[in-house]
N, C-alpha and C. Protein backbone atom coordinates (compact mmCIF):
# COMPACT_ATOMS: atom_id res chain seq x y z
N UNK A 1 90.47 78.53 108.33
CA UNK A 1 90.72 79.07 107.01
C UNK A 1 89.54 78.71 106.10
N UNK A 2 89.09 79.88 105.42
CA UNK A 2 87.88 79.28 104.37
C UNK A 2 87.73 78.80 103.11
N UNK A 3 87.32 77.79 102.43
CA UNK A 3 87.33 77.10 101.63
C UNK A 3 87.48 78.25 100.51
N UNK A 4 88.70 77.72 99.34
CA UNK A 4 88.84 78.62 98.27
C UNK A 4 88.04 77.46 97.06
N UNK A 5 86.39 77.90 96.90
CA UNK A 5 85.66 77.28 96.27
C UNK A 5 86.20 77.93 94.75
N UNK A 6 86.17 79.40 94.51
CA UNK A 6 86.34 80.16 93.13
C UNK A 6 87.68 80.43 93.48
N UNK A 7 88.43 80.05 92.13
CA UNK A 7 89.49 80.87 91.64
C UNK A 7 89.80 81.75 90.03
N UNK A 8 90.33 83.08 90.21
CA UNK A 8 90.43 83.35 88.54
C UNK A 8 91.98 84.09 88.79
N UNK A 9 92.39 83.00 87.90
CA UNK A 9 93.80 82.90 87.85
C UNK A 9 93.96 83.02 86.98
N UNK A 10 94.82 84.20 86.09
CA UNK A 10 94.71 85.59 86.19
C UNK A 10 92.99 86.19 86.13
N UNK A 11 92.89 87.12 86.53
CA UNK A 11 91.13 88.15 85.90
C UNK A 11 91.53 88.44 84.47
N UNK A 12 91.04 88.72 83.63
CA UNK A 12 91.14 89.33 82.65
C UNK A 12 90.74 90.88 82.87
N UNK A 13 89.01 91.22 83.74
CA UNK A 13 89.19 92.54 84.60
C UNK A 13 88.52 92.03 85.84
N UNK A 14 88.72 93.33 86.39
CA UNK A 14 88.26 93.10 87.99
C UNK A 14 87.66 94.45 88.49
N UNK A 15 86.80 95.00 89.01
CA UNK A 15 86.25 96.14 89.41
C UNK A 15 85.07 96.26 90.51
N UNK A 16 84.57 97.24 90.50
CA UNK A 16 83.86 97.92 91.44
C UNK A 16 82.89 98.33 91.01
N UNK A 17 81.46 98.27 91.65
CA UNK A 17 80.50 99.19 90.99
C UNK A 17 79.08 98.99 91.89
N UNK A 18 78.20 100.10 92.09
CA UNK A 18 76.96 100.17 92.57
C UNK A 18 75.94 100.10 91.55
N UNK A 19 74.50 99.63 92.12
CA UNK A 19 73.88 99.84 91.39
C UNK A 19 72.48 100.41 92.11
N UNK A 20 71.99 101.31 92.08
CA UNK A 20 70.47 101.89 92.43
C UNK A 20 70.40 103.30 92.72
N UNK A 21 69.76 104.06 93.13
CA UNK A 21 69.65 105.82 93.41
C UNK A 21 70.62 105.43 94.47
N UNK A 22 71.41 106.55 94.98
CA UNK A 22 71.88 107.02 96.23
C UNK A 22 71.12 106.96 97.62
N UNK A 23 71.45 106.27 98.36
CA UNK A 23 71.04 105.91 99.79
C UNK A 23 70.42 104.80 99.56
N UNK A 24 69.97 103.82 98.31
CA UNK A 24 69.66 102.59 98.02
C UNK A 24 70.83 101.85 96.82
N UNK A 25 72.01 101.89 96.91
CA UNK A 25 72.74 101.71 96.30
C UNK A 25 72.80 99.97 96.83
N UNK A 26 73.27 99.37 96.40
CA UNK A 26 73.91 98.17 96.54
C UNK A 26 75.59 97.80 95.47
N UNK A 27 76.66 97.67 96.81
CA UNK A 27 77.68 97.58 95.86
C UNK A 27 78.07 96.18 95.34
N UNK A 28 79.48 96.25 93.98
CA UNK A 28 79.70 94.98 94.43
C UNK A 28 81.17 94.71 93.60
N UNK A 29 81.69 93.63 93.47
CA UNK A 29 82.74 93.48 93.02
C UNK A 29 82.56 92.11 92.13
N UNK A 30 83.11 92.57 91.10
CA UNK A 30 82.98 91.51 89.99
C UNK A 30 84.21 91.39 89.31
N UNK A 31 84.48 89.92 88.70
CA UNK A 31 85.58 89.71 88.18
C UNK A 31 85.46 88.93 87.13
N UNK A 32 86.28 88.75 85.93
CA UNK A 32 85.84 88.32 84.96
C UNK A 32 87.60 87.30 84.16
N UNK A 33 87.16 86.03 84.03
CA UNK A 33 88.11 85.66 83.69
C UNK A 33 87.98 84.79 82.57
N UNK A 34 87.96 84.96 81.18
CA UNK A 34 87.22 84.34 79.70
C UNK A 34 85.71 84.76 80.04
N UNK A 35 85.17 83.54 79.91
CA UNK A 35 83.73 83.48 79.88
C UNK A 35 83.25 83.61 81.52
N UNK A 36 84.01 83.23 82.69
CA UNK A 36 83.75 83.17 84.17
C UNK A 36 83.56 84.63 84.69
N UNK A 37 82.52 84.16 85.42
CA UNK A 37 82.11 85.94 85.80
C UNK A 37 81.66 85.58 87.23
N UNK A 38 82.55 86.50 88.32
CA UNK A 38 81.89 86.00 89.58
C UNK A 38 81.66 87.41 89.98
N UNK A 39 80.60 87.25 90.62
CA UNK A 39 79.94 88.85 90.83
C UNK A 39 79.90 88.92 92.90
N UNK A 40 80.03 89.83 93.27
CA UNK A 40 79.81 89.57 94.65
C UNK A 40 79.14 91.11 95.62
N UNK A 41 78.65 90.81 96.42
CA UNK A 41 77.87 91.92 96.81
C UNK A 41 78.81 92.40 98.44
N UNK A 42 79.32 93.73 97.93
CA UNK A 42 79.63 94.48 99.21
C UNK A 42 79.01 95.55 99.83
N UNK A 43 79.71 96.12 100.91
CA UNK A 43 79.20 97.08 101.69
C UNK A 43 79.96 98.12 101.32
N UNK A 44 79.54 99.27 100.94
CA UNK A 44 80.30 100.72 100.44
C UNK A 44 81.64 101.14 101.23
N UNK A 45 81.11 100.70 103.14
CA UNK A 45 82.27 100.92 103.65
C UNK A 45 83.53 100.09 103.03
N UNK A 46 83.36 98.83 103.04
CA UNK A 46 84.03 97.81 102.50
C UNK A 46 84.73 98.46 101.51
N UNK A 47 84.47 98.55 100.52
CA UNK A 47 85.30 99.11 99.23
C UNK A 47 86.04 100.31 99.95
N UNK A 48 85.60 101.14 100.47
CA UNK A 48 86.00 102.46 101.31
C UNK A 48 87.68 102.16 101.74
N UNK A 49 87.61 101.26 102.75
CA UNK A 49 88.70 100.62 103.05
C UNK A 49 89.35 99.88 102.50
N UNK A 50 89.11 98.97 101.74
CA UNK A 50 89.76 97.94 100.85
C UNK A 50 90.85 99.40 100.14
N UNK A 51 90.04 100.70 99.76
CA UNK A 51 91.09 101.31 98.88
C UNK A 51 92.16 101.72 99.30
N UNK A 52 91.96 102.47 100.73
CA UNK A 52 93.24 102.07 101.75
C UNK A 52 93.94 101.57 101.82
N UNK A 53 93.46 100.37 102.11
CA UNK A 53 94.15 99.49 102.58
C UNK A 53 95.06 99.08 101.32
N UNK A 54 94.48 99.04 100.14
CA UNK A 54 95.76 98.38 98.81
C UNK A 54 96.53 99.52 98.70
N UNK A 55 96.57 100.86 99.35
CA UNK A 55 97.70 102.08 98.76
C UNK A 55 98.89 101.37 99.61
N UNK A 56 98.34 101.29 100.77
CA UNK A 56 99.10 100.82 101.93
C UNK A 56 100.06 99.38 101.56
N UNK A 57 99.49 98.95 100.99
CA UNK A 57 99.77 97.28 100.40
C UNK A 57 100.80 97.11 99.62
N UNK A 58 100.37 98.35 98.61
CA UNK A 58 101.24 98.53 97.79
C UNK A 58 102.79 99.06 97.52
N UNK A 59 102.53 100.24 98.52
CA UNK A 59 103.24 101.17 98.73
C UNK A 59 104.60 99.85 99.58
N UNK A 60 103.87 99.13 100.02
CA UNK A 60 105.00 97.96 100.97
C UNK A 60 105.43 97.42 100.03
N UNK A 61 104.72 96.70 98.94
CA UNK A 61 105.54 96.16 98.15
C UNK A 61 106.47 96.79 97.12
N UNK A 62 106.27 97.99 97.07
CA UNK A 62 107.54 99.05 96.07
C UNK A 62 108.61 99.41 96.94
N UNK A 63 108.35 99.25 98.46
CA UNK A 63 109.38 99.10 99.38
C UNK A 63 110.20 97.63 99.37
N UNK A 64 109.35 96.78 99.63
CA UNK A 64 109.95 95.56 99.35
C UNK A 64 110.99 95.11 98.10
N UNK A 65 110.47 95.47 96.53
CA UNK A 65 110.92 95.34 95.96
C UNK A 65 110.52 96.34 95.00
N UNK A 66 111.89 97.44 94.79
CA UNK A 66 111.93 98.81 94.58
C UNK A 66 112.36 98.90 92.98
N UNK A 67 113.10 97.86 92.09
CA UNK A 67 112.82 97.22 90.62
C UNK A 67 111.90 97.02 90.21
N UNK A 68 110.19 96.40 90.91
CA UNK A 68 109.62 96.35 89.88
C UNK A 68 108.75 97.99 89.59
N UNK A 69 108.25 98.10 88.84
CA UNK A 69 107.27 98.86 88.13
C UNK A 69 106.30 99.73 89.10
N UNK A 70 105.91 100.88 89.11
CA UNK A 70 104.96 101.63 89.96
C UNK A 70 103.19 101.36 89.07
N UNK A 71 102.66 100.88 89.77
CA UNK A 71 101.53 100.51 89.50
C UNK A 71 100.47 101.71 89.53
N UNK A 72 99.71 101.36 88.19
CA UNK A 72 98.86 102.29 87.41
C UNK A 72 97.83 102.29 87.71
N UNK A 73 96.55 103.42 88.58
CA UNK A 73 95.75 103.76 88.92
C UNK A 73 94.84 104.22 87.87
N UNK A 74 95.06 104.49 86.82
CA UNK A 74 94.36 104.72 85.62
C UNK A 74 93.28 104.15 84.98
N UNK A 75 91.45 104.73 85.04
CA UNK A 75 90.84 103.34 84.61
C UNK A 75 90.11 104.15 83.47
N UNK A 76 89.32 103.85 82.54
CA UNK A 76 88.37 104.62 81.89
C UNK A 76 86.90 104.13 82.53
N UNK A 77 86.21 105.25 82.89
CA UNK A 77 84.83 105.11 83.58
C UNK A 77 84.41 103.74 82.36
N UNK A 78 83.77 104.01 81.23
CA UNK A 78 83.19 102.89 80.53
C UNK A 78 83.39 101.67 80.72
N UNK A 79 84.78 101.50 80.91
CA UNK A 79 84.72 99.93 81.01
C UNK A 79 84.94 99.44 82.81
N UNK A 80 84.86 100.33 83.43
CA UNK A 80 84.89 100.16 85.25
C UNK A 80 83.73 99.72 85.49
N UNK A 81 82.42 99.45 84.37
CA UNK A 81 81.16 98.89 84.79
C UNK A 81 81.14 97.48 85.01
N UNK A 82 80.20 97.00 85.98
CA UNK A 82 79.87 95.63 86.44
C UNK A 82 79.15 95.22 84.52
N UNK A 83 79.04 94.09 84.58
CA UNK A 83 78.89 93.33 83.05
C UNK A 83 77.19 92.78 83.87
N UNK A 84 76.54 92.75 83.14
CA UNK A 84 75.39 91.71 83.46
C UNK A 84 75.17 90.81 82.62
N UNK A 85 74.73 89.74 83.50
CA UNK A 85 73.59 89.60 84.68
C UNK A 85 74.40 89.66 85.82
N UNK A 86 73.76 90.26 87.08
CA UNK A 86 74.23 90.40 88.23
C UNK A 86 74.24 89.79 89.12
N UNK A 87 74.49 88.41 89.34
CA UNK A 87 73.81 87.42 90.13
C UNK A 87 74.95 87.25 90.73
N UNK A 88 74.83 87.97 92.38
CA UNK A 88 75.84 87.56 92.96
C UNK A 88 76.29 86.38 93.70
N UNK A 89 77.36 85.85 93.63
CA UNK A 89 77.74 84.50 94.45
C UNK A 89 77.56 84.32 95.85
N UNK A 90 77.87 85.43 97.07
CA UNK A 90 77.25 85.36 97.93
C UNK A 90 77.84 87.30 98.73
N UNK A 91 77.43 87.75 100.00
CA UNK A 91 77.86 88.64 100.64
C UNK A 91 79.34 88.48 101.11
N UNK A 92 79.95 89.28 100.99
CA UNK A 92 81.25 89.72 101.64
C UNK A 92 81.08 90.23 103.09
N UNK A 93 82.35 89.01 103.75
CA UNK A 93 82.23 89.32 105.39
C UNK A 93 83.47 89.93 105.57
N UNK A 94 84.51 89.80 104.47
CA UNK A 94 85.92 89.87 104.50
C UNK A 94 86.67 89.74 103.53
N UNK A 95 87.50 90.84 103.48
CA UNK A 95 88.19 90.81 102.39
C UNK A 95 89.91 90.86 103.00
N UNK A 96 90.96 90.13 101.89
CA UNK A 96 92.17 89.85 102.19
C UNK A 96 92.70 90.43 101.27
N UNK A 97 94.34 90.74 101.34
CA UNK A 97 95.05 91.02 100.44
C UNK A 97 96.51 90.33 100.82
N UNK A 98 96.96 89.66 99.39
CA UNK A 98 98.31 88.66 99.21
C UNK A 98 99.03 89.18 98.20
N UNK A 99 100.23 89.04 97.93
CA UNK A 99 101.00 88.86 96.97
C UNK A 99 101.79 88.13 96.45
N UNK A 100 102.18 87.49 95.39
CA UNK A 100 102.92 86.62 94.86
C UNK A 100 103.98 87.17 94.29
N UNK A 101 104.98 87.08 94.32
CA UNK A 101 106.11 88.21 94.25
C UNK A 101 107.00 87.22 93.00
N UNK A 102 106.86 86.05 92.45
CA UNK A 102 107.18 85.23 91.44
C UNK A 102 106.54 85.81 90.44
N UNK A 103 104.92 85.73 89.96
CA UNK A 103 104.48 86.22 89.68
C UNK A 103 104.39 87.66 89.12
N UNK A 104 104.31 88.47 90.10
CA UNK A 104 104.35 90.03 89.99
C UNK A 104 102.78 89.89 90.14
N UNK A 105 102.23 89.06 91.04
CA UNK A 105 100.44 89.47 91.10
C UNK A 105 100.23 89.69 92.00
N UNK A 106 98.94 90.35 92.13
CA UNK A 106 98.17 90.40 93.64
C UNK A 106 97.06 89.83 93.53
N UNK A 107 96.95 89.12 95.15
CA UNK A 107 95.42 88.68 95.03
C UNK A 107 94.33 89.12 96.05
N UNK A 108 93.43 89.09 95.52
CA UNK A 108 92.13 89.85 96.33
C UNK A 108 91.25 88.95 97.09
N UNK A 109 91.41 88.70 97.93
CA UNK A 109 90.67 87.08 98.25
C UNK A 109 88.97 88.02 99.26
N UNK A 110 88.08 87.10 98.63
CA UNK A 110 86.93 87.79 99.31
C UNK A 110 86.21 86.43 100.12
N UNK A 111 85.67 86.53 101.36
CA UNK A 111 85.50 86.12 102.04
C UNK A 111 84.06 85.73 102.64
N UNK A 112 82.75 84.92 102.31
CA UNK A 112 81.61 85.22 102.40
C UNK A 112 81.61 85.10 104.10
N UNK A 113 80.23 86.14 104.46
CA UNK A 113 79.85 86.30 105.51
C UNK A 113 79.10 84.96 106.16
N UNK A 114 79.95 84.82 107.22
CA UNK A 114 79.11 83.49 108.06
C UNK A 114 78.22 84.01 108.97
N UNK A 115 76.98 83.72 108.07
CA UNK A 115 75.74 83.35 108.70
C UNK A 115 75.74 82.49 110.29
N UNK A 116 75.96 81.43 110.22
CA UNK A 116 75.92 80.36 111.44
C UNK A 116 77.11 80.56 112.76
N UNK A 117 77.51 81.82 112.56
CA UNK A 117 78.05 82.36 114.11
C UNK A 117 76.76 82.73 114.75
N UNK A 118 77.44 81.99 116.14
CA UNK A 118 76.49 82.62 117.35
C UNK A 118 76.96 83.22 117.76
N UNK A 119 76.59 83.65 118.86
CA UNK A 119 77.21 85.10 119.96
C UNK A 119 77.79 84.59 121.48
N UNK A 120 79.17 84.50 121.34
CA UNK A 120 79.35 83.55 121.98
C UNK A 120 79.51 84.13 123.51
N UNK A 121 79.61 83.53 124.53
CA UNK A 121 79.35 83.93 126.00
C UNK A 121 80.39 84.47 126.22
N UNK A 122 80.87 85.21 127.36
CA UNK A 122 82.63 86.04 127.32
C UNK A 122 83.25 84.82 128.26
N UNK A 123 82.75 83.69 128.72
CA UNK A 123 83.95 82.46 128.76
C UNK A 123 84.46 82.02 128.22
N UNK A 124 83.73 81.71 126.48
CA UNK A 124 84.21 81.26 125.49
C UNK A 124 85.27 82.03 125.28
N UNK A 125 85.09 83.06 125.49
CA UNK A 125 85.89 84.36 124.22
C UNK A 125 87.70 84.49 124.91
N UNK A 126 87.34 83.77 126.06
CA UNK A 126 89.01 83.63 127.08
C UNK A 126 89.42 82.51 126.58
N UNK A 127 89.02 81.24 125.97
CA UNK A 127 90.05 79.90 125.80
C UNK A 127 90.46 79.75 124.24
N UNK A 128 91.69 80.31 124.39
CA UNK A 128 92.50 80.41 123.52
C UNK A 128 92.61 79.07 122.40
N UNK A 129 92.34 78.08 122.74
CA UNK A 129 92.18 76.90 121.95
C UNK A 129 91.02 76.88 120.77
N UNK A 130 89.78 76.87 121.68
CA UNK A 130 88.98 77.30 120.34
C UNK A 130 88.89 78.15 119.63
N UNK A 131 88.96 79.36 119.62
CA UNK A 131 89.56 80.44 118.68
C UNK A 131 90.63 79.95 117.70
N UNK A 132 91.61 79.18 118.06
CA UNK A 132 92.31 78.81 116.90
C UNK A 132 91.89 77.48 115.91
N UNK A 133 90.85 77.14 116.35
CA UNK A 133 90.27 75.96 115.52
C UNK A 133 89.80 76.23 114.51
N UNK A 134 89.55 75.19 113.51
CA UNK A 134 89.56 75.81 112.36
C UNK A 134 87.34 75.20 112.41
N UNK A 135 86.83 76.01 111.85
CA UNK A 135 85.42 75.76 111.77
C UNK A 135 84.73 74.93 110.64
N UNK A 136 84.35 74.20 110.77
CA UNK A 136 83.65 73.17 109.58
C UNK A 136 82.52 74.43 108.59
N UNK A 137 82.02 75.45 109.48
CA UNK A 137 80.80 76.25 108.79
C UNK A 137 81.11 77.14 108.28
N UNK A 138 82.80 77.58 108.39
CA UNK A 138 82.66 78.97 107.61
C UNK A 138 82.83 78.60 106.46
N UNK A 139 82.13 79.74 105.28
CA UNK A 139 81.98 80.39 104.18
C UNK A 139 83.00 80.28 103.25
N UNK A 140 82.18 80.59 101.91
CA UNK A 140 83.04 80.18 100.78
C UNK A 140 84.09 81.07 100.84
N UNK A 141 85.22 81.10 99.26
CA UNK A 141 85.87 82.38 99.85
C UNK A 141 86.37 82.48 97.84
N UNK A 142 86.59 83.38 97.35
CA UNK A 142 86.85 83.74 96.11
C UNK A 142 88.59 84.85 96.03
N UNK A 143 89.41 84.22 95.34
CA UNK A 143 90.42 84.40 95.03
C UNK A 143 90.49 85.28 93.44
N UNK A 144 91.01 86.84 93.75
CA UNK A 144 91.06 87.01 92.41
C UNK A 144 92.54 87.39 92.02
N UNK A 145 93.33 86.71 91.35
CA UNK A 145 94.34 87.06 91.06
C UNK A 145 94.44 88.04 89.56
N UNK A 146 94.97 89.52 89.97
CA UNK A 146 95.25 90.52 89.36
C UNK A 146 96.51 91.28 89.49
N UNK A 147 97.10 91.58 88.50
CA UNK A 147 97.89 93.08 88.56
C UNK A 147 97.95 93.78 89.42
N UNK A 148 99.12 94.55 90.19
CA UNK A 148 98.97 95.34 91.00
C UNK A 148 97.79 96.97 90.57
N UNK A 149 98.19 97.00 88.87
CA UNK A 149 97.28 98.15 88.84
C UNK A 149 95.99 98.01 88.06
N UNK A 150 95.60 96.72 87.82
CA UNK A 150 94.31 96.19 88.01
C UNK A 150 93.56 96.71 89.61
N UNK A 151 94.12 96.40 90.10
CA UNK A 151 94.05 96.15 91.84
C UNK A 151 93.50 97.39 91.76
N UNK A 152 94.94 98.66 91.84
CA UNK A 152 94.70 99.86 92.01
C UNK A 152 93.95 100.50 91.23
N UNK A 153 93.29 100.32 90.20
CA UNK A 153 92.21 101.23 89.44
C UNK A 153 91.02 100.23 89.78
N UNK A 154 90.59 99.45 90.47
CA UNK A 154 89.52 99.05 90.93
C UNK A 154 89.40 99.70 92.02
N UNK A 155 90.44 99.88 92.77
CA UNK A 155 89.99 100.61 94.31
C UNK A 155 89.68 102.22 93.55
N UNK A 156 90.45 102.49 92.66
CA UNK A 156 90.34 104.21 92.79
C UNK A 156 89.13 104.39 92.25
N UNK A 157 88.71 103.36 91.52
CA UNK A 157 87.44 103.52 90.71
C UNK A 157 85.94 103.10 91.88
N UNK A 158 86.37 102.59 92.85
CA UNK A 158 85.86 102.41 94.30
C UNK A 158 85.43 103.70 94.91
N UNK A 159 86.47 104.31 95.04
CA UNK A 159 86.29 105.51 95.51
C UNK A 159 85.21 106.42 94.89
N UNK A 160 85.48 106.38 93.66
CA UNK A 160 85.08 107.41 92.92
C UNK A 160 83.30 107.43 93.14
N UNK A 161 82.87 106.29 92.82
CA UNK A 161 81.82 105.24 92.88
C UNK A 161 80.96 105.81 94.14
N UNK A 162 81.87 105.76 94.93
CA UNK A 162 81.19 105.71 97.01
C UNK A 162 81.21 107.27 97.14
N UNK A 163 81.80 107.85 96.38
CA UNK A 163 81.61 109.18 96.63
C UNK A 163 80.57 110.06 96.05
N UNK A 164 79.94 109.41 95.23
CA UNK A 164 78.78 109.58 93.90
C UNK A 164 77.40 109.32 94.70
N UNK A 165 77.58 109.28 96.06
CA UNK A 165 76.17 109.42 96.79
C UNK A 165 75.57 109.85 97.07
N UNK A 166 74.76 110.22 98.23
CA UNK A 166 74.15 111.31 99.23
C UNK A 166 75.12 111.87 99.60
N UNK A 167 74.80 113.35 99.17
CA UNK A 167 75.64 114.56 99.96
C UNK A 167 75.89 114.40 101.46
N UNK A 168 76.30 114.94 102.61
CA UNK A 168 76.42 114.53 103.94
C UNK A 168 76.48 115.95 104.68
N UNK A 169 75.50 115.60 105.75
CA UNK A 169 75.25 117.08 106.25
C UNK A 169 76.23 117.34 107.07
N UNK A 170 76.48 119.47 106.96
CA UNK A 170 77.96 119.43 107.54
C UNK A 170 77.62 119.44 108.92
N UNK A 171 76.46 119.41 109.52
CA UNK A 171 76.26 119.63 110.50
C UNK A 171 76.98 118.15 111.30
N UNK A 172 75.81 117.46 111.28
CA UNK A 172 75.64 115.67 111.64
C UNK A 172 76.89 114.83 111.44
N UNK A 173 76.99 115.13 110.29
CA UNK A 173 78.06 114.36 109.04
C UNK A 173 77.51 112.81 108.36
N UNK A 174 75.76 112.96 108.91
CA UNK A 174 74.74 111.90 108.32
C UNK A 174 74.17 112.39 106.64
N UNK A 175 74.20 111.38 105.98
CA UNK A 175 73.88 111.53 104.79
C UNK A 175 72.36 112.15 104.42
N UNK A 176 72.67 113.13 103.85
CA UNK A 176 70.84 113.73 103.44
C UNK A 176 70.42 113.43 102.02
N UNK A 177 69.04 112.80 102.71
CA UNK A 177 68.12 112.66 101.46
C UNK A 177 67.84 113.83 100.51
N UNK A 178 67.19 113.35 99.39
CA UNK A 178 66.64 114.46 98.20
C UNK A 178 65.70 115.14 98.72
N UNK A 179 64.95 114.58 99.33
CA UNK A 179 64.00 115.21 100.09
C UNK A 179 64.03 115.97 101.45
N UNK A 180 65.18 116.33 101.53
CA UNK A 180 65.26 116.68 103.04
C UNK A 180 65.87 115.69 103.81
N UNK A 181 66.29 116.78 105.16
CA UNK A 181 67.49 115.95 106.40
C UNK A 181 66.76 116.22 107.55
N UNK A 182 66.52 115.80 108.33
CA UNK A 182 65.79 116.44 110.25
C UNK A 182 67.62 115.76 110.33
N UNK A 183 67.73 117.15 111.15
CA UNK A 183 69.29 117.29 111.43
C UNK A 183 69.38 117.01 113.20
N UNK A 184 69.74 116.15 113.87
CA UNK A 184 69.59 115.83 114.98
C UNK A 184 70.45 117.23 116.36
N UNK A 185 71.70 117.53 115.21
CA UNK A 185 72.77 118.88 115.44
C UNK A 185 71.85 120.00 115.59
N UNK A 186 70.64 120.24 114.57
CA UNK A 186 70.20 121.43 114.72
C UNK A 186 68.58 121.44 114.91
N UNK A 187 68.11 120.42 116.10
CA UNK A 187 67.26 120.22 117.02
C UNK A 187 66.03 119.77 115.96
N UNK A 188 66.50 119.06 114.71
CA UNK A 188 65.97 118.20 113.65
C UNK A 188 64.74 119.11 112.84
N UNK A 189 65.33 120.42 112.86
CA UNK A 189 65.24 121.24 111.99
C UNK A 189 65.56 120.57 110.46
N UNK A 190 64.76 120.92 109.32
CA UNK A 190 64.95 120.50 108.13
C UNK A 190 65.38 121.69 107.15
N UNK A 191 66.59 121.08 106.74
CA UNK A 191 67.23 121.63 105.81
C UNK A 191 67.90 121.46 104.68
């Protein structure tokens, strides 16, 4: 289990956002709780799924408990922006999703990428013992406790975000530059 170094208990906001031209984008997720600002750097797929994955999340917990409230996807672009300075805390290897059902919160737990895995031999990968050990080296890990529709207008605003890229050729279904695509489908003909 990885060390929960950051916590923001409650966010005040929490969101999504890229920053650079399309096909040099870098994403990330930032959260803001008073004056605490933890910024963190993801992968587009990442957010991609994370948004998924919280409809899915959610949708269990209005099953679970069908009294409380349907959670609000609603964000205004202006304030869905990352705040600067952008200095992120570290890369995302993993992201979690919890709920506190006392509360009425959800939490977003992000997970930094461990560097210091090796590649381990396929003998290792059969003894069930070490796999369940817990590792002295893995990575920090950041807890953001939010609203269910905090949650959900960060993912939708995710979406919106990842979709604001390079067009994607219908051929390939690989993303084309401004400048042109060599299309591998159509014998890398440019189009």
């Amino acid at each position: 289990m990885p060390r929960i170094d950051f916590e923001l208990n409650p966010v005040s906001h929490i969101t999504t956002d890229a920053i650079g031209q399309p096909g040099k984008r870098v994403f990330y997720i930032q959260g803001q709780k008073g004056d605490q600002v933890i910024t963190l750097i993801v992968e587009k797929v990442q957010i991609q799924t994370l948004a998924l994955g919280v409809e899915e999340f959610l949708s269990e917990i209005n099953k679970r408990f069908p009294d409380s409230p349907e959670a609000s996807g609603e964000f205004e672009e202006g304030l869905m922006r990352i705040y600067p300075p952008v200095d992120p805390l570290f890369r995302v290897g993993e992201l979690a999703l919890a709920y506190d059902s006392d509360q009425d919160m959800a939490i977003l737990i992000a997970k930094e990428v461990n560097n210091n895995e090796e590649n381990p031999s396929p003998e290792e990968n059969l003894d069930p013992i070490e796999e369940n050990e817990e590792s002295e080296d893995e990575g920090n890990a950041v807890r953001f406790w939010c609203t269910r529709s905090q949650l959900l207008a960060m993912c939708r605003w995710g979406l919106e975000v990842s979709g604001r890229g390079r067009p994607v050729c219908p051929y390939c279904g690989q993303p084309m530059d401004p400048s042109g695509h060599f299309c591998p489908k159509r014998n890398g003909h440019k189009h």
